[in-house]
Protein backbone atom coordinates (compact mmCIF):
# COMPACT_ATOMS: atom_id res chain seq x y z
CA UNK A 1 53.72 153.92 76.64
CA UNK A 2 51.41 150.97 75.50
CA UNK A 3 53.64 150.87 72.41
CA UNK A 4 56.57 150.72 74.53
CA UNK A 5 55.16 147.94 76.43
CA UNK A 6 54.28 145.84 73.47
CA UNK A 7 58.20 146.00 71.98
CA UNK A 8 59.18 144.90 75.31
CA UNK A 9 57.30 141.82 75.30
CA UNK A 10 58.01 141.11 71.85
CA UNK A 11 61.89 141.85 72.92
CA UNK A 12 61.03 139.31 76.15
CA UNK A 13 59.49 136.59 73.32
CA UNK A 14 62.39 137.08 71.07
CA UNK A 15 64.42 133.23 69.63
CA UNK A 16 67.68 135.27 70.71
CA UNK A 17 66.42 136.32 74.09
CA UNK A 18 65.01 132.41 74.76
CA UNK A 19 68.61 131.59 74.05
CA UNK A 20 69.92 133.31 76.59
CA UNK A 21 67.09 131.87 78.96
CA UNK A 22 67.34 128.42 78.12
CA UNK A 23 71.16 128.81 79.05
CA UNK A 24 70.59 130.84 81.67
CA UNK A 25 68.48 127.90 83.37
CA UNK A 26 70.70 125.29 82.10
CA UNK A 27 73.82 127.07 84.20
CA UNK A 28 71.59 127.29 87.25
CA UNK A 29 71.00 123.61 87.28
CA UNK A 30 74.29 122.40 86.79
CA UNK A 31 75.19 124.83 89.75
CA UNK A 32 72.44 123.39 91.95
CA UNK A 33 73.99 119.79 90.73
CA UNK A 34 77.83 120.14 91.45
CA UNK A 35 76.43 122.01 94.74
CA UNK A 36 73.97 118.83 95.59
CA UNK A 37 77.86 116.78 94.90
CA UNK A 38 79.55 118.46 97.06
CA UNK A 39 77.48 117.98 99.87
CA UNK A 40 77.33 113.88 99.28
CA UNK A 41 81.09 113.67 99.28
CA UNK A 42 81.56 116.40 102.17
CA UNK A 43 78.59 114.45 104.45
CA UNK A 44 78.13 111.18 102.78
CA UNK A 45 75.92 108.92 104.09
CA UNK A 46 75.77 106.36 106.05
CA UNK A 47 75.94 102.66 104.70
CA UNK A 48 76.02 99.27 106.34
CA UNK A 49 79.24 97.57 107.59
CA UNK A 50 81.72 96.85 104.36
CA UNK A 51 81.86 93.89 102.47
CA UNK A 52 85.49 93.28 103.06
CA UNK A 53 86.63 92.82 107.02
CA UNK A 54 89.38 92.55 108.97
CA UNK A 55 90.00 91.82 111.88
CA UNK A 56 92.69 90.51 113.90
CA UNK A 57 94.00 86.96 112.99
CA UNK A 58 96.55 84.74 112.23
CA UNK A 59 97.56 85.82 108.80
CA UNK A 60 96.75 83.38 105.73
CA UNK A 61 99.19 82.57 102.81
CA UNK A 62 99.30 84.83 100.06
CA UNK A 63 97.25 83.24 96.93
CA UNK A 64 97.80 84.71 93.60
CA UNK A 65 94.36 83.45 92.88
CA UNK A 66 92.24 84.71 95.32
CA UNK A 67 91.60 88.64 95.73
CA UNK A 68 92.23 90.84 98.42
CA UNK A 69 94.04 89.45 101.75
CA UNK A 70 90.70 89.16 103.72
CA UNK A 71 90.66 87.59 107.37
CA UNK A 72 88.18 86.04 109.43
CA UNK A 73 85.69 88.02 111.49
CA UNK A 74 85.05 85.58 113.85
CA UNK A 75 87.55 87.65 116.25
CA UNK A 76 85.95 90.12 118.66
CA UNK A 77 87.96 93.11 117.19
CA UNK A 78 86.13 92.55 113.80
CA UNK A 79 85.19 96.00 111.45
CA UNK A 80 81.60 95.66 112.78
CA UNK A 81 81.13 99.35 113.12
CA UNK A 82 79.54 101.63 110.06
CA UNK A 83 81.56 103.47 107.77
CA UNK A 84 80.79 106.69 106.05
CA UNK A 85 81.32 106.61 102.50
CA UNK A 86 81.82 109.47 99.75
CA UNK A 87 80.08 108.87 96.26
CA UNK A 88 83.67 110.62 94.28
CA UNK A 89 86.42 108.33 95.78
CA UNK A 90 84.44 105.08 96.34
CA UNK A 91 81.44 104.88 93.66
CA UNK A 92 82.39 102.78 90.60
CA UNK A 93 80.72 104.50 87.45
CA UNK A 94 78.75 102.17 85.26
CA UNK A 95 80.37 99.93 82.32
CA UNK A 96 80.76 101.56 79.03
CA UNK A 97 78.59 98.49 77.22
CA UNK A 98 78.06 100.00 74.21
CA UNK A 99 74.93 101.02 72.65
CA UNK A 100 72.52 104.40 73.33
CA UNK A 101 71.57 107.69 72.71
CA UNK A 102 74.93 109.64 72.26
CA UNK A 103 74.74 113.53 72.86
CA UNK A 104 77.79 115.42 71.39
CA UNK A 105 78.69 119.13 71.72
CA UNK A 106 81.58 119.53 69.53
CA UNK A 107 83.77 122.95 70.18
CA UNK A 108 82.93 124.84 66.85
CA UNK A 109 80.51 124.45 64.29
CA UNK A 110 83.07 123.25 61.20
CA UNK A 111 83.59 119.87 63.70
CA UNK A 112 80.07 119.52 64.07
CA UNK A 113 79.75 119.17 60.68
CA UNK A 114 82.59 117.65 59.91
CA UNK A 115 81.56 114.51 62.38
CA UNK A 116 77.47 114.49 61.55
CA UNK A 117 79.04 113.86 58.44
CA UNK A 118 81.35 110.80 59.43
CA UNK A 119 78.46 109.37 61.30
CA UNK A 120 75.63 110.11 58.20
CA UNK A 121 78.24 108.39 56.22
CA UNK A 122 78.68 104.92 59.10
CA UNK A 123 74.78 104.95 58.37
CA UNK A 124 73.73 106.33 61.63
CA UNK A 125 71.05 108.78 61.53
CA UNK A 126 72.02 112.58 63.70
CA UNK A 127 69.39 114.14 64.87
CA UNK A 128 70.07 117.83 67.11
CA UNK A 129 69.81 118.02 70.85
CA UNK A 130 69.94 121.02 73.16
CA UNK A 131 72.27 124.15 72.89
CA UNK A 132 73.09 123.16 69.26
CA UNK A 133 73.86 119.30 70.03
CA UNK A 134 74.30 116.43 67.91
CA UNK A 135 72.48 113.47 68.85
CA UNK A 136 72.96 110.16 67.11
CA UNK A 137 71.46 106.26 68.38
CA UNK A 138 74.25 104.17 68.53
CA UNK A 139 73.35 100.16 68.21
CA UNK A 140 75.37 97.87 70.66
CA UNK A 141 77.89 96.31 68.10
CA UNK A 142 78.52 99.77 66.15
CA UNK A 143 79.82 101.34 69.58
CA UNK A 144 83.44 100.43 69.13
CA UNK A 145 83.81 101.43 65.72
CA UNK A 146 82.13 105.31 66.52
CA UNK A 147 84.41 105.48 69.45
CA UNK A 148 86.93 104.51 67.24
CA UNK A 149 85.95 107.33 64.27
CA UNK A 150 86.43 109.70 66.84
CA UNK A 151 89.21 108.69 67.99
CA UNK A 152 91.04 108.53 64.43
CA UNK A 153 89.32 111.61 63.13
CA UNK A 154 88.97 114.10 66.10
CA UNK A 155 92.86 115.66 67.34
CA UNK A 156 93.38 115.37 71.31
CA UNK A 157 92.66 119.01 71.85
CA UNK A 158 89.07 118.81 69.87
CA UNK A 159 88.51 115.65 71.76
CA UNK A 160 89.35 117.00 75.53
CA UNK A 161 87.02 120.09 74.06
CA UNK A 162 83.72 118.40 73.27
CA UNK A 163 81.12 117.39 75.84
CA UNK A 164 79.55 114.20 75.58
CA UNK A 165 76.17 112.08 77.45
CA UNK A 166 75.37 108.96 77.07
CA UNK A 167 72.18 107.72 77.64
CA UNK A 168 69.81 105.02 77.24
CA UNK A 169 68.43 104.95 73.67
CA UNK A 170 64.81 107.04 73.32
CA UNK A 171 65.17 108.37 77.00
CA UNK A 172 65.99 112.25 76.32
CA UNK A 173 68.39 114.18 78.80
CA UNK A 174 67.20 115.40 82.09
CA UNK A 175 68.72 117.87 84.90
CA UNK A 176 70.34 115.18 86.63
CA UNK A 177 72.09 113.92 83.51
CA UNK A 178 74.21 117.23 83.54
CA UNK A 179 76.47 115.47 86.40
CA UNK A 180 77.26 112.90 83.80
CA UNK A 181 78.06 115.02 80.78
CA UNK A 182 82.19 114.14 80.25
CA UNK A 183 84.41 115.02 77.88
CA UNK A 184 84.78 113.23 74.49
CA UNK A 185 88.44 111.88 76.01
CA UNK A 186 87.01 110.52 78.97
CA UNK A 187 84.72 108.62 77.51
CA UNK A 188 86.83 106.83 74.80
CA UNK A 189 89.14 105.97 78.13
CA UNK A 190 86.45 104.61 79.94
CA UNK A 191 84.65 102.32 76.91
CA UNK A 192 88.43 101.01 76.80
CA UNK A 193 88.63 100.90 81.18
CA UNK A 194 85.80 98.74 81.44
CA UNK A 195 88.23 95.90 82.85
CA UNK A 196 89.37 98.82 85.18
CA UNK A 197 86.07 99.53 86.30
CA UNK A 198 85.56 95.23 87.03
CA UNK A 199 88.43 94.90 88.36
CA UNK A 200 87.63 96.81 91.24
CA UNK A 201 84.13 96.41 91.85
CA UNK A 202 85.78 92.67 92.41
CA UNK A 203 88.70 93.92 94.73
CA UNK A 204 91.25 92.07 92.73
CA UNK A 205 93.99 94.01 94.12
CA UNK A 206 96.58 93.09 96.61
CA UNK A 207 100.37 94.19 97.88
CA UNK A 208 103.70 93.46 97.53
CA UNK A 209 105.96 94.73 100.32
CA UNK A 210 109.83 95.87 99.57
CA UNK A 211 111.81 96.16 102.66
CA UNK A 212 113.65 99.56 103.72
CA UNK A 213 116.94 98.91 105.43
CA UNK A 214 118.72 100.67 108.38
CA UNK A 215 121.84 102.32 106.34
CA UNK A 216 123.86 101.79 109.10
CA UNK A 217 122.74 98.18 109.24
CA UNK A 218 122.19 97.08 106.09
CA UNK A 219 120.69 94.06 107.27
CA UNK A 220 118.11 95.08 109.85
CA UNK A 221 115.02 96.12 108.70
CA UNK A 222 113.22 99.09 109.36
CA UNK A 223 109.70 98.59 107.45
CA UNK A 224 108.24 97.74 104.38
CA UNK A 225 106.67 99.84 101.57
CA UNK A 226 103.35 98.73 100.28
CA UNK A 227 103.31 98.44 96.30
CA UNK A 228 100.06 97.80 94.74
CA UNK A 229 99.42 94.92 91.97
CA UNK A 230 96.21 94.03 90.07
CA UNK A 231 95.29 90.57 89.74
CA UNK A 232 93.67 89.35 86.48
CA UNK A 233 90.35 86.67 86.53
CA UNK A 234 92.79 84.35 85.60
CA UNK A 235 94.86 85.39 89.06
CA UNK A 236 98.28 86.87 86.85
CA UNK A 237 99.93 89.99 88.46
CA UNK A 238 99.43 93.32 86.71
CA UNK A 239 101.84 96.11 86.86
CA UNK A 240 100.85 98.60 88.54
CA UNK A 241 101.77 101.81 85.90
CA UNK A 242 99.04 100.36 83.38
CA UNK A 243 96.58 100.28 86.56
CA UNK A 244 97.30 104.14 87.25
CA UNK A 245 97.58 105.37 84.01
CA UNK A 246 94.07 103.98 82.85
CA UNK A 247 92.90 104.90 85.73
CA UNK A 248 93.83 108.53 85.43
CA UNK A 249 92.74 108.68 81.70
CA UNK A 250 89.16 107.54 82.59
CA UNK A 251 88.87 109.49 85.70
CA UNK A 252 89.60 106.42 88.16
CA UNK A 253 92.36 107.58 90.02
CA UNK A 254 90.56 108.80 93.05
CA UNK A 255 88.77 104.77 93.49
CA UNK A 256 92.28 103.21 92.46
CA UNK A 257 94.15 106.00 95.00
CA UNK A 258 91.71 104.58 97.88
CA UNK A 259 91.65 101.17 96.82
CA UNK A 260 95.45 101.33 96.82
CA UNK A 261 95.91 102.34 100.64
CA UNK A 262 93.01 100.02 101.70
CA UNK A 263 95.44 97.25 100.10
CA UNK A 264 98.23 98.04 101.40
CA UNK A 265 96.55 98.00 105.27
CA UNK A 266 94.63 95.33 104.92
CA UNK A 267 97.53 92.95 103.43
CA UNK A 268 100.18 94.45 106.05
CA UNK A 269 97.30 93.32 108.40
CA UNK A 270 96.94 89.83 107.10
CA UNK A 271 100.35 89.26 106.94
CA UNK A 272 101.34 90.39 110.97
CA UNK A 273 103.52 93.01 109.24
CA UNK A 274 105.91 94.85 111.90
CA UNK A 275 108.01 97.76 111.97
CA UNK A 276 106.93 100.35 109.93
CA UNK A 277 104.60 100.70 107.03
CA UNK A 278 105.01 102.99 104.02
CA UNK A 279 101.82 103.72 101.95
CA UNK A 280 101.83 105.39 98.67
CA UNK A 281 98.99 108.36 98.01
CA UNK A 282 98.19 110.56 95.49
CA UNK A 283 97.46 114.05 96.57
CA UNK A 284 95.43 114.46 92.66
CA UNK A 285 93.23 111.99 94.02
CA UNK A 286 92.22 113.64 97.27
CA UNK A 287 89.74 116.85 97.78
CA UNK A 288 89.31 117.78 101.36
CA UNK A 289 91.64 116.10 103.64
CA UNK A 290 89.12 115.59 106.39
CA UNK A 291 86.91 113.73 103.77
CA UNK A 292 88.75 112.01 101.79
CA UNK A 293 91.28 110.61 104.53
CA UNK A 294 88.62 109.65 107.08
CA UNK A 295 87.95 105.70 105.64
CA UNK A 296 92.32 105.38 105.28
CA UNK A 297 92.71 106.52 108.85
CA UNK A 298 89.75 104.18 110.14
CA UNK A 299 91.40 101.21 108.19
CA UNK A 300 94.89 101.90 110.18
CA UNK A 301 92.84 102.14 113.51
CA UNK A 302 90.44 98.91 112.87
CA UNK A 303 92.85 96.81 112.00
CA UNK A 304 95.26 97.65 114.61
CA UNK A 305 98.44 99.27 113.09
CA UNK A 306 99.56 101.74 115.44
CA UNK A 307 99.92 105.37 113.63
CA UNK A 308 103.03 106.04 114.83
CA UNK A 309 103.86 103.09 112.82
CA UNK A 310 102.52 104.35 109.34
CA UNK A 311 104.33 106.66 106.94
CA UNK A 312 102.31 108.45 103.65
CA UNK A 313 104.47 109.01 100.70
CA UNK A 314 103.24 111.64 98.84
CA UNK A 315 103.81 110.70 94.82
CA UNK A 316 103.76 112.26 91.83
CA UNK A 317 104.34 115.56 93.52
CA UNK A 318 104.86 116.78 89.60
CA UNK A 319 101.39 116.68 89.49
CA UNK A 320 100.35 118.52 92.13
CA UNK A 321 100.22 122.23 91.55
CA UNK A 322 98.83 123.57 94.64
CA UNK A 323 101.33 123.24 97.51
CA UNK A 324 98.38 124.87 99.55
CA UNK A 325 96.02 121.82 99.29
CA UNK A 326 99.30 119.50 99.94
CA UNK A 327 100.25 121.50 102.74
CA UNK A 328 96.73 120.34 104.04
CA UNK A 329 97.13 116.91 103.31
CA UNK A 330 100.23 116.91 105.32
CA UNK A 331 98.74 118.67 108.28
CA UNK A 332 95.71 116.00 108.67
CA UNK A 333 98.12 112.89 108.68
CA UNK A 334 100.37 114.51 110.55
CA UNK A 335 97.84 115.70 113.33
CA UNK A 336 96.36 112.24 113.13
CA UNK A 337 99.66 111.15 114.45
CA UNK A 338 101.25 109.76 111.11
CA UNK A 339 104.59 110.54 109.63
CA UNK A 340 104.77 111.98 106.12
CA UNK A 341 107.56 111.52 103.28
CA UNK A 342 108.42 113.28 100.17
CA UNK A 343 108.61 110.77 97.16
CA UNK A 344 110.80 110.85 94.24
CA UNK A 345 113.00 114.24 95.80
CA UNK A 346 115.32 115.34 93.01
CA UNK A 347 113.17 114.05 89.77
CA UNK A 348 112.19 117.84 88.85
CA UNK A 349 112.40 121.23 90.20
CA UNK A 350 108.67 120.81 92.04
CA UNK A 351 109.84 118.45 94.92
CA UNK A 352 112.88 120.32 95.37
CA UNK A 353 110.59 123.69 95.58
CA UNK A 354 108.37 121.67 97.78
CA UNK A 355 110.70 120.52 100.83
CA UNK A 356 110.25 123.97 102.44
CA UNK A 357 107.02 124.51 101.77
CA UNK A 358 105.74 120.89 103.38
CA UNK A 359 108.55 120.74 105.62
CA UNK A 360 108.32 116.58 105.59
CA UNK A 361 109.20 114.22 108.26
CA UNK A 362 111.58 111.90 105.13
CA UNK A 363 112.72 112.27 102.04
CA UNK A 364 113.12 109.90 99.29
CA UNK A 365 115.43 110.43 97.19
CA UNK A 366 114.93 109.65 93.29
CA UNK A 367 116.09 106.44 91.73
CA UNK A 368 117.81 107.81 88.90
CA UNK A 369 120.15 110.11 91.26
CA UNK A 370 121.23 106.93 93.23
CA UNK A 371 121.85 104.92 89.48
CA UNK A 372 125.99 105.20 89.66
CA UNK A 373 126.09 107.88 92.23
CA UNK A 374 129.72 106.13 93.21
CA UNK A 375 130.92 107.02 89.57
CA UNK A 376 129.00 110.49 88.41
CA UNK A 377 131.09 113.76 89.96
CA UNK A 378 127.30 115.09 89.20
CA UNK A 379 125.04 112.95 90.84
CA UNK A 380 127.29 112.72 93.46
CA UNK A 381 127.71 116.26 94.85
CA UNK A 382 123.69 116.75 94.03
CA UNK A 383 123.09 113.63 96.23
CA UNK A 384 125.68 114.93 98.84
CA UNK A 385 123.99 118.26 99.06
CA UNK A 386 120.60 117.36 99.49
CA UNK A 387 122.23 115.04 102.40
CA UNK A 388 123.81 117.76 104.10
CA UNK A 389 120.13 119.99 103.74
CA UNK A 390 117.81 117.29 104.85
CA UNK A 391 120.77 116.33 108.01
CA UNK A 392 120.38 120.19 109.07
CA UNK A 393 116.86 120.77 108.63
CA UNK A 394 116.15 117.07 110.78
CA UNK A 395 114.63 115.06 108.05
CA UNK A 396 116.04 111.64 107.69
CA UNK A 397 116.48 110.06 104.18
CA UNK A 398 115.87 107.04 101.92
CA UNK A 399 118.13 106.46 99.35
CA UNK A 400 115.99 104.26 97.28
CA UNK A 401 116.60 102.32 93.98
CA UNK A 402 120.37 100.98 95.21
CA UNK A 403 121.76 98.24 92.84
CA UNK A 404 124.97 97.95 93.52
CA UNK A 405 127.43 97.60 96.16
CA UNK A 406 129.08 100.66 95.06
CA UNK A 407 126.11 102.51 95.46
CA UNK A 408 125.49 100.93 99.05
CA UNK A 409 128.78 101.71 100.53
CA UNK A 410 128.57 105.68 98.60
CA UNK A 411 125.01 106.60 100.26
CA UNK A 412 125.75 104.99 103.22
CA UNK A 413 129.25 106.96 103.62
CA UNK A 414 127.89 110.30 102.64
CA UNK A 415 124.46 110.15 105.60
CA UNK A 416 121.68 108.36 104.11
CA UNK A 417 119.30 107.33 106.71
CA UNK A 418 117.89 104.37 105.33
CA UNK A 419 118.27 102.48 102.11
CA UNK A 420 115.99 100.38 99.78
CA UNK A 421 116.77 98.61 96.29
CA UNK A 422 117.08 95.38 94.13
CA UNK A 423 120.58 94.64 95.89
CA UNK A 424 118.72 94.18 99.26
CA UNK A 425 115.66 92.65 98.09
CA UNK A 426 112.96 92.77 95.73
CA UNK A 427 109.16 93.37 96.31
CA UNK A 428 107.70 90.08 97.45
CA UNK A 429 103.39 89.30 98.53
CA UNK A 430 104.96 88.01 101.73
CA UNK A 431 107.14 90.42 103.65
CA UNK A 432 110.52 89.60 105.06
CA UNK A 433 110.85 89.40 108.54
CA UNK A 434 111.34 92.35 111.01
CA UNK A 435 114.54 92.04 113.06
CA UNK A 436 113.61 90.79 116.50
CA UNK A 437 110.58 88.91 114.90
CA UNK A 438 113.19 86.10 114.21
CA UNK A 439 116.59 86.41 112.87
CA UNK A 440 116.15 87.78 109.24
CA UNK A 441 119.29 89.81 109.02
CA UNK A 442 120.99 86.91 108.12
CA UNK A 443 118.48 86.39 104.85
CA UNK A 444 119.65 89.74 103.08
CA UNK A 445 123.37 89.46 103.89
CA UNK A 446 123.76 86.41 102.24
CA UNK A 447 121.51 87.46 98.98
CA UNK A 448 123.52 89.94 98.84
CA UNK A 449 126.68 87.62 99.17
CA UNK A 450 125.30 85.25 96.66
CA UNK A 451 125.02 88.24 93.94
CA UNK A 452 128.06 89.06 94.54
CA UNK A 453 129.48 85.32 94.10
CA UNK A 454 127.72 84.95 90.87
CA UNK A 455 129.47 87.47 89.24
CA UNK A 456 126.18 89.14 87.82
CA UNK A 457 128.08 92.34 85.29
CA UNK A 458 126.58 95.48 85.94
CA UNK A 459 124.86 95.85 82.44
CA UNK A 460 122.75 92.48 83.31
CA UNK A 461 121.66 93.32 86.52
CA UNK A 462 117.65 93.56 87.08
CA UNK A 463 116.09 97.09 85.75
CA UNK A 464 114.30 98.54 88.59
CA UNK A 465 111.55 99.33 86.25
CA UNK A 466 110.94 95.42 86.22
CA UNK A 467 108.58 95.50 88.97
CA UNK A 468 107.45 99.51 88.54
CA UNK A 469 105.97 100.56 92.32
């Protein structure tokens, strides 16, 4: 028995059997972590009144050189009431400077070797950290190049594998550093995203509006779609795909998703926008509806939009692999009293698959199925059909992307609802005007009268990639 006893607390005192405590504990915290998370973003706190307001006003010009439309809050109606924030969509993470204590766990042990080795041989001294780490002090103007070395010597899988931390140098990791540990990809995006990262703790972001057209009055408008644009320190417009697809490399998306909708409201605002107001959203770059929708729905009710006057596309539905969780989304805006559209229908088999399942108020249909539509047998019975599906099931459509007047007079035959496009007009900071607002009908008709004069060949007209939404 007292033999017995002794084995056992040999067994208990065991290298092997530490192991398996030390991860043991290690699990436990990072579980108490992500749980500590999810309560933030699910009951953030409170915080003060925002820095940027707005409040009712006459609308300012639009200034290339200044940043967000913001009006004055001299107005009674002004955002003076707190806002609840949540620490995932609207907390900035810190700049990627360069320089510190670097922490790698590489995904087998012929990598970790393989890259002590490549940083021995930069002259950087490894040293091993916890669960069978790599550690290495990286000085400020050698961060670039290690990034870099990774980058060149590490394939994308082995990169999206290993698990980095950065901290400062001769501070050792600590429970609440295990909420920081990223992968190896994610960091490289971010040391490369730190203009990202300034550009909107600055709010250099505004919005263009492109108008959406009656079909069966070309000329009266219906509303405007919001399109986001960055602005640079030097006040130049930046497209919007680089914005979004740094963003989603360095794990951005949800602050450039929210910053993105807060643009779009707050320039309709400045700019006495009427008729209705189309705002792009990302359903990647939302959790829980009630959480993550609350500050987009108090924007459209401070500044005075009416919600019956709002429509949410949903984008890059290609993306989105849970049609529960969009099914959710939908059901929050559309109980809130906002309309809901399907983006891009007929780019892939997912938003096809998805019209039943989210039942939309609109759909949009793709771009490319509207290019020559009035000479493709194809396109054209595809484009007919969903017509004739979206006409019985009570959803109205967008044709959007029209170039031509073929392409006009085709959609607008066959039972599109509305139309948008080039041919009509392009995306501008200040939106045309509303019919009834003053007499803007007039203004598309003859653009689209002068095109036509000029004799502008098909092959030269404007790609609608030229000013990507």
């Amino acid at each position: 028995m007292h033999r017995a006893l002794v084995r056992r607390r040999h067994a208990r005192r065991s290298p092997r059997n530490l192991e398996r405590l030390v991860a043991m504990l290690t699990r436990l915290i990072r579980t108490r972590v992500m749980r500590v998370l999810e309560q933030r973003c699910t009951a953030p706190r409170e915080l003060g009144p925002p820095r940027q307001r707005c409040v009712k006003a006459r609308p300012r010009p639009f200034d290339t050189h200044c940043m967000l439309p913001i009006l004055q809050s001299d107005s009674p109606s002004a955002f003076t009431r707190e806002r609840r924030t949540c620490v995932r969509c609207e907390v900035l993470p810190p700049l990627v400077n360069g320089g510190g204590d670097l922490h790698c766990w590489f995904p087998t042990s012929h990598v970790t070797n393989k890259m002590r080795a490549m940083l021995s041989g930069m002259g950087l001294r490894t040293m091993p950290t916890s669960a069978e780490g790599v550690a290495c002090t990286i000085p400020g103007g050698a961060f670039d190049r290690v990034i870099a070395a990774f980058r060149d010597q590490l394939s994308d899988v082995e990169r999206a594998d290993t698990r980095t931390l950065l901290t400062p140098i001769g501070s050792a990791p600590v429970a609440d550093d295990l909420a920081r540990v990223e992968s190896l990809s994610r960091l490289i995006a971010r040391s490369a995203s730190n203009w990202l990262i300034t550009l909107l703790d600055e709010e250099r972001l505004t919005s263009f509006f492109q108008p959406i057209m009656l079909a069966s009055s070309p000329s009266t408008i219906y509303g405007h779609e919001a399109l986001l644009r960055g602005l640079s320190s030097e006040g130049d417009i930046l497209a919007p795909r680089h914005l979004f697809e740094s963003a989603r490399d360095a794990g951005l998306l949800f602050q450039l998703d929210l910053a993105a909708r807060r643009s779009a409201i707050a320039c309709a605002h400045a700019q006495g926008l009427q008729g209705k107001l189309f705002v792009n959203f990302a359903p990647t770059a939302i959790y829980d509806p009630a959480s993550c929708l609350r500050s987009t729905v108090a924007a459209v009710d401070q500044a005075g939009i009416a919600r019956s006057d709002v429509v949410f596309e949903i984008v890059e539905t290609e993306r989105a692999h849970d049609a529960k969780h969009l099914r959710n989304i939908l059901d929050y805006y559309r109980g809130a009293g906002f309309r809901v559209a399907l983006d891009d229908v007929g780019a892939g088999y997912s938003s096809l698959n998805l019209i039943h399942e989210l039942r939309p108020d609109l759909l949009k249909l793709d771009m490319e199925l509207i290019r020559n539509v009035d000479q493709d047998a194809y396109k054209a019975r595809l484009v007919a059909n969903l017509f004739d599906v979206a006409s019985a099931l009570g959803i109205d459509t967008l044709a959007e992307g029209v170039e031509t007047e073929g392409e006009l007079a085709w959609v607008v035959e066959h039972g599109a609802t509305y139309v948008q496009g080039f041919l009509l007009a392009r995306p501008a900071a200040t939106p045309m005007a509303v019919n009834g607002a003053r007499a803007g009908g007039g203004t598309v008709t003859r653009n689209r009268r002068a095109r036509a004069a000029s004799g502008t060949p098909a092959d030269s007209r404007p790609s609608r990639h030229e000013t990507p939404c």
